[in-house]
Protein backbone atom coordinates (compact mmCIF):
# COMPACT_ATOMS: atom_id res chain seq x y z
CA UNK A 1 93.87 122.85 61.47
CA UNK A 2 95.18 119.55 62.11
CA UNK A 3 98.33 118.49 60.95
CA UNK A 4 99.21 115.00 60.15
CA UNK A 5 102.22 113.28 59.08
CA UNK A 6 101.47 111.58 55.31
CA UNK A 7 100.02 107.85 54.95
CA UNK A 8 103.08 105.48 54.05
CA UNK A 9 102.60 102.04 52.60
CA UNK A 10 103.41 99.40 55.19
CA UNK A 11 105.57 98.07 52.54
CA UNK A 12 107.74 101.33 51.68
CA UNK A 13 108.20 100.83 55.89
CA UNK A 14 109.34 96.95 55.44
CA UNK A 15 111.75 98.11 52.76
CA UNK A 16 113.72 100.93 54.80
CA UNK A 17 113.93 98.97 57.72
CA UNK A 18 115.38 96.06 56.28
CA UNK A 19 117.77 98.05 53.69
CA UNK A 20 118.89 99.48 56.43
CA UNK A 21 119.43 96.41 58.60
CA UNK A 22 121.60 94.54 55.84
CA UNK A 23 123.36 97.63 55.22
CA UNK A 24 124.59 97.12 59.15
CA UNK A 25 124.71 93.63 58.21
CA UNK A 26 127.17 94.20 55.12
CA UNK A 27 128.74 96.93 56.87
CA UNK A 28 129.40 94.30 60.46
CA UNK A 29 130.88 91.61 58.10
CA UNK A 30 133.58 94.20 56.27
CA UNK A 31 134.15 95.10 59.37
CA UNK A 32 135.18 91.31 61.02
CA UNK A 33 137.39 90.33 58.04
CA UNK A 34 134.60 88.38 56.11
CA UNK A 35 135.57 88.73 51.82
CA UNK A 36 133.18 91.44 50.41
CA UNK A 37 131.33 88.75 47.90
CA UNK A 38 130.75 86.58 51.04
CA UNK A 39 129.50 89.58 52.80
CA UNK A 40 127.12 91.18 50.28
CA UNK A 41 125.82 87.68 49.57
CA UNK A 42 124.76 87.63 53.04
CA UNK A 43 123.57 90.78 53.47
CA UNK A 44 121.40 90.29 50.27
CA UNK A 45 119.71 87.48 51.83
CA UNK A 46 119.44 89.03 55.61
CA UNK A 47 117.51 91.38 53.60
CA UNK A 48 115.43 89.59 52.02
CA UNK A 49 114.16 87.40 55.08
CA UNK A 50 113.87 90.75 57.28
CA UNK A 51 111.77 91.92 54.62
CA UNK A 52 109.37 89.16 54.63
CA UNK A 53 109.48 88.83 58.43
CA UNK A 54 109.07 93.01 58.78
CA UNK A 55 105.81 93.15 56.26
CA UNK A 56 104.71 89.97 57.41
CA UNK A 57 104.20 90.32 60.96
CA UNK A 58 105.40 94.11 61.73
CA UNK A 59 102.92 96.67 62.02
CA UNK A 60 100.07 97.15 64.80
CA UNK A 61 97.52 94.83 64.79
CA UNK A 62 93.90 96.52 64.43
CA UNK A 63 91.35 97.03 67.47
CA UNK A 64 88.87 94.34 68.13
């Protein structure tokens, strides 16, 4: 019997990776002084553009 680890949507992928990135994000601009509106402004957009760039162009690319 073969084991394999389950299927996950490239997008569930693109989401953890980048929630976790702005989290660091967030967490890196507390953590330099920056106000915590500023900071989770920034962090909300970091995410959203390492979203797009992650499920965009992340991922292997198939055999030709």
């Amino acid at each position: 019997m073969h084991l394999r680890p389950p299927s996950i949507d490239p997008g569930i992928t693109s989401f953890i990776w980048a929630f976790l990135l702005a989290l660091f994000v967030w967490g890196g601009l507390l953590a330099i002084g920056v106000s915590q509106g500023t900071a989770l402004i920034s962090a909300l957009l970091a995410f959203g553009a390492m979203f797009l760039f992650i499920r965009l162009q992340g991922g292997d690319d198939p055999a030709r």
